[in-house]
N, C-alpha and C. Protein backbone atom coordinates (compact mmCIF):
# COMPACT_ATOMS: atom_id res chain seq x y z
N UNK A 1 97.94 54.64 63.67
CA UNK A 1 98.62 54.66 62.40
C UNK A 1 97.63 54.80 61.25
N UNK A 2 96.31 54.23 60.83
CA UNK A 2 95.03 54.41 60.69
C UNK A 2 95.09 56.04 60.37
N UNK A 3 95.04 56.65 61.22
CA UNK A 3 94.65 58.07 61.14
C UNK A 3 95.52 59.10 60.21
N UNK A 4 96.50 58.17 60.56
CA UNK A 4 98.12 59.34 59.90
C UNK A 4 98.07 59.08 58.50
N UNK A 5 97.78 58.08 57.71
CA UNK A 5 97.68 58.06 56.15
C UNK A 5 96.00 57.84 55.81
N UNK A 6 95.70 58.07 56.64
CA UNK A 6 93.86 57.44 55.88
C UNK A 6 93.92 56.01 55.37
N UNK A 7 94.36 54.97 56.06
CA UNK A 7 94.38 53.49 55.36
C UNK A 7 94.09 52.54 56.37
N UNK A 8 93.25 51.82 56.01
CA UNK A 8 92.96 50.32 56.56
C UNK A 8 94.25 49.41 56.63
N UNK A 9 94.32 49.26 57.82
CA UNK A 9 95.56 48.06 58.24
C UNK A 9 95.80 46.67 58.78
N UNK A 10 95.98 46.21 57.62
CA UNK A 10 95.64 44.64 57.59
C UNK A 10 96.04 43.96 59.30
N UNK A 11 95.39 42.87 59.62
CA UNK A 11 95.16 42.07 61.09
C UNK A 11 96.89 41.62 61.53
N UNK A 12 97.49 41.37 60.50
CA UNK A 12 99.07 40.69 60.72
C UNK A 12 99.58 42.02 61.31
N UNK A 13 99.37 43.51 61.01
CA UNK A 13 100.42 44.79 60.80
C UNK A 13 101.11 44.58 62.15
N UNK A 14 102.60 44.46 62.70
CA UNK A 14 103.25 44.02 63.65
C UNK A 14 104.53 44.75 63.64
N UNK A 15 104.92 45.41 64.84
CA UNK A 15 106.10 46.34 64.40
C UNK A 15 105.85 47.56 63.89
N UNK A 16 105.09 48.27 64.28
CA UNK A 16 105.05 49.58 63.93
C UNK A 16 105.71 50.51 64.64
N UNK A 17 106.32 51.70 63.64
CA UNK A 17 106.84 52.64 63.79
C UNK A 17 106.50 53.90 63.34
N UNK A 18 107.01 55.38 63.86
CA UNK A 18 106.29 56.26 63.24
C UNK A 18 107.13 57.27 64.16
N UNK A 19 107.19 58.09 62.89
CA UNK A 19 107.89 59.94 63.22
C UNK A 19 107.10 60.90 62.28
N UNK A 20 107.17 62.05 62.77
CA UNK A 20 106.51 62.87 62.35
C UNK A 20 107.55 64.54 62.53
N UNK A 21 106.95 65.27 61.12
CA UNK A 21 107.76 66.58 61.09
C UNK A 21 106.39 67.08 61.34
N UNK A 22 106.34 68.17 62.35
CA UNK A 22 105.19 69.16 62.71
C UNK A 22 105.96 70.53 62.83
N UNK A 23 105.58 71.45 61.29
CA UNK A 23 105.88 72.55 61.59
C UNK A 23 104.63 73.55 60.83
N UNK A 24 104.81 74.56 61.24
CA UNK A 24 103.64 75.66 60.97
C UNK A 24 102.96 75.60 59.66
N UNK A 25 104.35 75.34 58.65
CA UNK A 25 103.75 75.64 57.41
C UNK A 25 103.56 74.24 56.63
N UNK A 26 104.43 73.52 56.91
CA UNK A 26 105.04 71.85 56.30
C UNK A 26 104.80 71.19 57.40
N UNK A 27 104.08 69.95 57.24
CA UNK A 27 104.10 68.26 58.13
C UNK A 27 104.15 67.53 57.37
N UNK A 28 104.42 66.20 57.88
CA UNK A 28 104.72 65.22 57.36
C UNK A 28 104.27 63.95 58.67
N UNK A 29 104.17 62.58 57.88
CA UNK A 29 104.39 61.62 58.75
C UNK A 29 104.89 60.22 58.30
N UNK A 30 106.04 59.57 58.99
CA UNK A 30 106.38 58.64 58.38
C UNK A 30 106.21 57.52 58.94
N UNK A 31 105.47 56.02 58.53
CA UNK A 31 105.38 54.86 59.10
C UNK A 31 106.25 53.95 58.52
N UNK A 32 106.75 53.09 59.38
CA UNK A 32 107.02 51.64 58.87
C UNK A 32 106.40 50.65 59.87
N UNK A 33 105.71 49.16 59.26
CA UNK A 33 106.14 48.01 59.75
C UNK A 33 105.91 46.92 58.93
N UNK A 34 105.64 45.93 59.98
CA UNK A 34 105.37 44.62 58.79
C UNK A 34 104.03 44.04 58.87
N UNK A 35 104.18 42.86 57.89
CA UNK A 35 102.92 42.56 57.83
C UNK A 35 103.20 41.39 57.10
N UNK A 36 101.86 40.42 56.90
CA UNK A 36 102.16 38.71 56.48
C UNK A 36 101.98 39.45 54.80
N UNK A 37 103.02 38.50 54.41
CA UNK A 37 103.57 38.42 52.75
C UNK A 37 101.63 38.28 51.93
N UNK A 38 101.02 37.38 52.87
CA UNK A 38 99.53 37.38 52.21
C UNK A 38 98.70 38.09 52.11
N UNK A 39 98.96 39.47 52.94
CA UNK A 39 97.86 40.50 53.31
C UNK A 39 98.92 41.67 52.63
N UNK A 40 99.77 41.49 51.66
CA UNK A 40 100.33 42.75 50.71
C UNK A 40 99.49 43.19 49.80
N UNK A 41 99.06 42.61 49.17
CA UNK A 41 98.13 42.58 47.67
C UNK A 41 96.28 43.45 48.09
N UNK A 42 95.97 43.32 49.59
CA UNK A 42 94.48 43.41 49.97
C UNK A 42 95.38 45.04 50.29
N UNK A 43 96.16 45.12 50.96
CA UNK A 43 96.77 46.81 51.58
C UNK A 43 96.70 47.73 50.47
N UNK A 44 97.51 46.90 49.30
CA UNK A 44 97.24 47.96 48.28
C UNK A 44 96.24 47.81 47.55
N UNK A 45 95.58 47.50 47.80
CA UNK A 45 93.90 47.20 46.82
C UNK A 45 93.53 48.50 47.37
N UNK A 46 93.47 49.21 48.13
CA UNK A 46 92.91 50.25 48.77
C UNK A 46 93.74 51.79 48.17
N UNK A 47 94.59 51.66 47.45
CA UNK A 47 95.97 52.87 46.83
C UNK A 47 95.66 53.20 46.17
N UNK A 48 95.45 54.59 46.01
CA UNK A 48 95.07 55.13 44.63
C UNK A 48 96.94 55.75 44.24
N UNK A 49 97.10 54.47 43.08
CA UNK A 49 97.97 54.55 42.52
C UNK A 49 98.78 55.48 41.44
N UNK A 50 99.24 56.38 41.22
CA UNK A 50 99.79 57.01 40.40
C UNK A 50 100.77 56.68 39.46
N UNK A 51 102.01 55.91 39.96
CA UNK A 51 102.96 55.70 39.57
C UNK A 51 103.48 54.17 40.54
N UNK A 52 104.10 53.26 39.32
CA UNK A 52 104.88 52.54 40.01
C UNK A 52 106.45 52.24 39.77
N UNK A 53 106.88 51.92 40.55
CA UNK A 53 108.66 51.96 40.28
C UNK A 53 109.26 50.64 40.99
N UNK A 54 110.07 50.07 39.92
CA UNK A 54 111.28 49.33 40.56
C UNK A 54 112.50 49.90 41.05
N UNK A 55 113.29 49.05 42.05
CA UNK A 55 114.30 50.04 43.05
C UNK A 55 115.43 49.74 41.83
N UNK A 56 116.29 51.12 41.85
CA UNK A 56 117.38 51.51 40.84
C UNK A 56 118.92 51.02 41.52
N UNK A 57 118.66 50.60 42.78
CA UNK A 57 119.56 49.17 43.03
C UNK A 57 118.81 47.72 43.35
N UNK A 58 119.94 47.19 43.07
CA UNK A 58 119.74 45.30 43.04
C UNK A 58 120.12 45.03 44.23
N UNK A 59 120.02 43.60 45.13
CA UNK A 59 120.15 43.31 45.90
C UNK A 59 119.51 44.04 47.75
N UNK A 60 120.24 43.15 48.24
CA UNK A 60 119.58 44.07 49.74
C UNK A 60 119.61 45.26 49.91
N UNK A 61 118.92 46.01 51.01
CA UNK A 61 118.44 47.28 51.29
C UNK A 61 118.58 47.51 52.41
N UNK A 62 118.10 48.59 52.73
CA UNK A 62 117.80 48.95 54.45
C UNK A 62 116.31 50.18 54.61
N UNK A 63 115.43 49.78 54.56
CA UNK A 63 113.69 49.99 54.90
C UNK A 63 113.72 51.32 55.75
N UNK A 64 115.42 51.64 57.28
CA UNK A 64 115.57 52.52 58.12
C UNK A 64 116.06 53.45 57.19
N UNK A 65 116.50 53.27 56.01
CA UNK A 65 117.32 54.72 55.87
C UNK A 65 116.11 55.67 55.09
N UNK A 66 116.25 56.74 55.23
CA UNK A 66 115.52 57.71 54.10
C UNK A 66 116.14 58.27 53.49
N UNK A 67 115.96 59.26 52.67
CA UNK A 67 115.77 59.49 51.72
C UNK A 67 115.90 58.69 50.57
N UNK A 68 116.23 58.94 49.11
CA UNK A 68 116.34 58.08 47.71
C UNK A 68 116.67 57.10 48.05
N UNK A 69 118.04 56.31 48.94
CA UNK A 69 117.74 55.00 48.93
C UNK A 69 117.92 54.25 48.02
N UNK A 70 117.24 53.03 47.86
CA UNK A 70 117.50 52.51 46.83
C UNK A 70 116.67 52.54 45.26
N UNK A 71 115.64 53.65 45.92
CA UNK A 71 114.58 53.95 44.54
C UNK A 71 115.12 55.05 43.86
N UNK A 72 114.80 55.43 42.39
CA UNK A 72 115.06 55.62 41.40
C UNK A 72 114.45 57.08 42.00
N UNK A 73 115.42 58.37 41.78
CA UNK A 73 115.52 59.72 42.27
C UNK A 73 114.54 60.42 40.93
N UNK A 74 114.14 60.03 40.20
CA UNK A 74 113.15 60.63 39.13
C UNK A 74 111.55 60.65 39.75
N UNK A 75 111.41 60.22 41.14
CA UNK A 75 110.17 59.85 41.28
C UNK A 75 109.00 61.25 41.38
N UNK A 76 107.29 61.31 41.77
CA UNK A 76 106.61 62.01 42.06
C UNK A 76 107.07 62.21 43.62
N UNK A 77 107.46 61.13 44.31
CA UNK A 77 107.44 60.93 45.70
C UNK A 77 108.43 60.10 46.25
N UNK A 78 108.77 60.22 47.07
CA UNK A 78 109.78 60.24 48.24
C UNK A 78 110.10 60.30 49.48
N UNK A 79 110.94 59.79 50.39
CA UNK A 79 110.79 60.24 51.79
C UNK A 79 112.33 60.56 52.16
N UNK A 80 111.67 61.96 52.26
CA UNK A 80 113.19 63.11 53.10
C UNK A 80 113.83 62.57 53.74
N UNK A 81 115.13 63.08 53.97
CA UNK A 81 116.05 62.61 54.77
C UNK A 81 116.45 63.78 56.09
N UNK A 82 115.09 64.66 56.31
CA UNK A 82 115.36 64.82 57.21
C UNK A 82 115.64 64.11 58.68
N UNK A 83 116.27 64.89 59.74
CA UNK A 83 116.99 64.17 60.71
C UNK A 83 115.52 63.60 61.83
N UNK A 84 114.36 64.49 61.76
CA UNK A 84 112.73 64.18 62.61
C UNK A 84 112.97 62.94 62.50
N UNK A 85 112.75 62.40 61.20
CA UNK A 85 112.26 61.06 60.43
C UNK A 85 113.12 60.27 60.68
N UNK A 86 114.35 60.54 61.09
CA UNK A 86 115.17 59.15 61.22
C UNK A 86 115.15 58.60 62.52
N UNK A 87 115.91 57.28 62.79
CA UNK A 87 115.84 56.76 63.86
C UNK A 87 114.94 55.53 64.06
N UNK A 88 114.76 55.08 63.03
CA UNK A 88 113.84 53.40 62.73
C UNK A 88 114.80 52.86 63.05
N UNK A 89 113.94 51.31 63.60
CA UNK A 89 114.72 50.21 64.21
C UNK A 89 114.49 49.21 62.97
N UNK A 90 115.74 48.25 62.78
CA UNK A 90 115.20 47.37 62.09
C UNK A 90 114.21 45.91 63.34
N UNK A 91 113.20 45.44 63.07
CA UNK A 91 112.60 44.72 63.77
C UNK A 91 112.49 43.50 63.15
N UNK A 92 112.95 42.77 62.10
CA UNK A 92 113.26 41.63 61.51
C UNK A 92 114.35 41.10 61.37
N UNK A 93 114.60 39.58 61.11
CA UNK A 93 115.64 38.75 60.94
C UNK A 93 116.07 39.08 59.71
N UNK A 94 115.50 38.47 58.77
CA UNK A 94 116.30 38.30 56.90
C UNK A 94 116.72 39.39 56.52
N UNK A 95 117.19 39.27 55.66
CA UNK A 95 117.69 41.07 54.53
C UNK A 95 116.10 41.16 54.25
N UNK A 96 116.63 42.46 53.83
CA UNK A 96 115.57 42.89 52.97
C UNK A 96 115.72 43.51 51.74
N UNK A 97 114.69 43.01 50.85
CA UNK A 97 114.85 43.74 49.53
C UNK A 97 114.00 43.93 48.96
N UNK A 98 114.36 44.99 48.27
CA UNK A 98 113.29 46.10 47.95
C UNK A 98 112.36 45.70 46.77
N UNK A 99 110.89 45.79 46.71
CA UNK A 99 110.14 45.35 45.83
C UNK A 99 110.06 46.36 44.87
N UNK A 100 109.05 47.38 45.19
CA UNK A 100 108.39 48.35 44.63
C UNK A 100 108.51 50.11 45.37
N UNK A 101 107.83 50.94 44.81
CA UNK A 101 108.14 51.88 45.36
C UNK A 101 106.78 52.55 44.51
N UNK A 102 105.88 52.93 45.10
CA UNK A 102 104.65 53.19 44.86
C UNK A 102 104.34 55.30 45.35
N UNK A 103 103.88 56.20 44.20
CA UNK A 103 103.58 57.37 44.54
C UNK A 103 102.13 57.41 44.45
N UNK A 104 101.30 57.81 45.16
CA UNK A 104 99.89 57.69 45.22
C UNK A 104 99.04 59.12 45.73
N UNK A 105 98.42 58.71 45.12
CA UNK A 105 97.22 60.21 46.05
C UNK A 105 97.06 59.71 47.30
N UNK A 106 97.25 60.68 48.24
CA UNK A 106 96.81 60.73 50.02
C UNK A 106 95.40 61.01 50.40
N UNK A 107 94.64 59.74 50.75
CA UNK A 107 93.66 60.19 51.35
C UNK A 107 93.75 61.03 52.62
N UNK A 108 94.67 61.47 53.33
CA UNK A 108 95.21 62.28 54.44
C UNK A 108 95.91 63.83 53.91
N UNK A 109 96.68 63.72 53.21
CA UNK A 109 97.90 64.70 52.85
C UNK A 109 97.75 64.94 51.32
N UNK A 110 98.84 65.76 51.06
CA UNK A 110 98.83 66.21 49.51
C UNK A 110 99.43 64.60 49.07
N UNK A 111 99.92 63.94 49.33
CA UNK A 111 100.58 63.06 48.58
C UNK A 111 100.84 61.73 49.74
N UNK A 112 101.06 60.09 48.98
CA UNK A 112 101.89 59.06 49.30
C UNK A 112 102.46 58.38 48.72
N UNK A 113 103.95 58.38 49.27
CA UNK A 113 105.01 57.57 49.09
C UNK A 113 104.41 56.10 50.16
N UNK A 114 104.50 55.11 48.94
CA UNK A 114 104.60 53.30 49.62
C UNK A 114 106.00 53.34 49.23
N UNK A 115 106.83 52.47 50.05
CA UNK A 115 107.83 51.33 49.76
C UNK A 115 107.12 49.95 50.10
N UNK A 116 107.43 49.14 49.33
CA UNK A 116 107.37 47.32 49.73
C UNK A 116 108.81 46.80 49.86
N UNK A 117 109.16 46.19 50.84
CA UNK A 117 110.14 45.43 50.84
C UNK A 117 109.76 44.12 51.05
N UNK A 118 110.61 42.88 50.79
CA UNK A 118 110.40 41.35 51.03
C UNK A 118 111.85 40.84 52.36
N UNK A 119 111.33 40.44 53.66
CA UNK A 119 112.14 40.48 54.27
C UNK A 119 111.80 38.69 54.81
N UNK A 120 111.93 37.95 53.76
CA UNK A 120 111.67 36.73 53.76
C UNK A 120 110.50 36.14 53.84
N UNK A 121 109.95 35.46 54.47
CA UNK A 121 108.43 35.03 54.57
C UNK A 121 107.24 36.08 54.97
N UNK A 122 107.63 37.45 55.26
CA UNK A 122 106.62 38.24 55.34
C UNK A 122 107.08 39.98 54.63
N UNK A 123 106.39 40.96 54.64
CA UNK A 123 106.65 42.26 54.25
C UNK A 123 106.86 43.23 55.01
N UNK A 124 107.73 44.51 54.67
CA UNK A 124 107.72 45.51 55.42
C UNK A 124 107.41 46.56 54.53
N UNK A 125 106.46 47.49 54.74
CA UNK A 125 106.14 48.55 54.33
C UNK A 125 106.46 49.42 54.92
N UNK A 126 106.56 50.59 54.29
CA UNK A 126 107.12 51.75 54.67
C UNK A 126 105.95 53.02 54.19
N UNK A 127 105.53 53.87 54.69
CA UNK A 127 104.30 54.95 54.13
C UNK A 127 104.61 56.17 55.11
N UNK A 128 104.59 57.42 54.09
CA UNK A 128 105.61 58.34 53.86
C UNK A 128 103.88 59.82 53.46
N UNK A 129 103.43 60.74 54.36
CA UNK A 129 102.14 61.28 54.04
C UNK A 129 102.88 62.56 53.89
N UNK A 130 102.83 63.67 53.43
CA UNK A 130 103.26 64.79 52.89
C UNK A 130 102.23 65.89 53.08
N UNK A 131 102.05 67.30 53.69
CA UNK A 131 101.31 67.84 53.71
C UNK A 131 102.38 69.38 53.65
N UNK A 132 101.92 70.03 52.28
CA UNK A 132 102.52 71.28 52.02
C UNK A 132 101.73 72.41 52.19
């Protein structure tokens, strides 16, 4: 997972997932999992940040669905709703709800989409690499 966005992944990261679009001209790769609520803040210490966003709904979420979702459709970045990409499991107990929604330069790809979600005592991230 390391390889697919260019990022250091904190010791808790537990539950990982991952799909990928591989075509001639366009790829992509999409991760989710979790990680301890304490090792959020050191993950993104490493983001070269562009833009940040709060989610344009309130309350719980769902981390499996893609596309817009519950973030605000004005963004730099995003994760398609193509059909490759779907098919995440949820792997936690609590709801989840949505923190942030982060567009960043890709040390891998032209671009990254972060989501943060809070799924009670720990986090689920979501990272979304784009290559046009």
């Amino acid at each position: 997972m390391e390889d697919a966005h260019g990022l250091k992944l904190p010791q808790s990261v537990r539950n990982c997932q991952q799909r990928r679009i591989v075509r001639f001209v366009d790829h992509s790769v999409l991760s989710l999992f979790e990680l301890d609520q304490n090792e959020v803040q050191k993950f993104l210490a490493q983001l070269k940040i562009k833009s940040r966003n709060p989610p344009a709904k309130t309350g719980a979420g769902d981390p499996c669905l893609n596309g817009w979702n519950v973030w605000p459709e004005n963004t730099a970045t995003f994760v398609p709703g193509n059909k490759e990409l779907g098919g995440l499991k949820r792997t936690w107990v609590n709801e989840a709800k949505p923190i942030e929604m982060l567009s960043c330069s890709s040390p891998k790809g032209d671009w990254l989409h972060v989501e943060i979600w809070s799924v009670g005592d720990h986090a689920v991230i979501k990272l979304y690499t784009d290559w046009n």
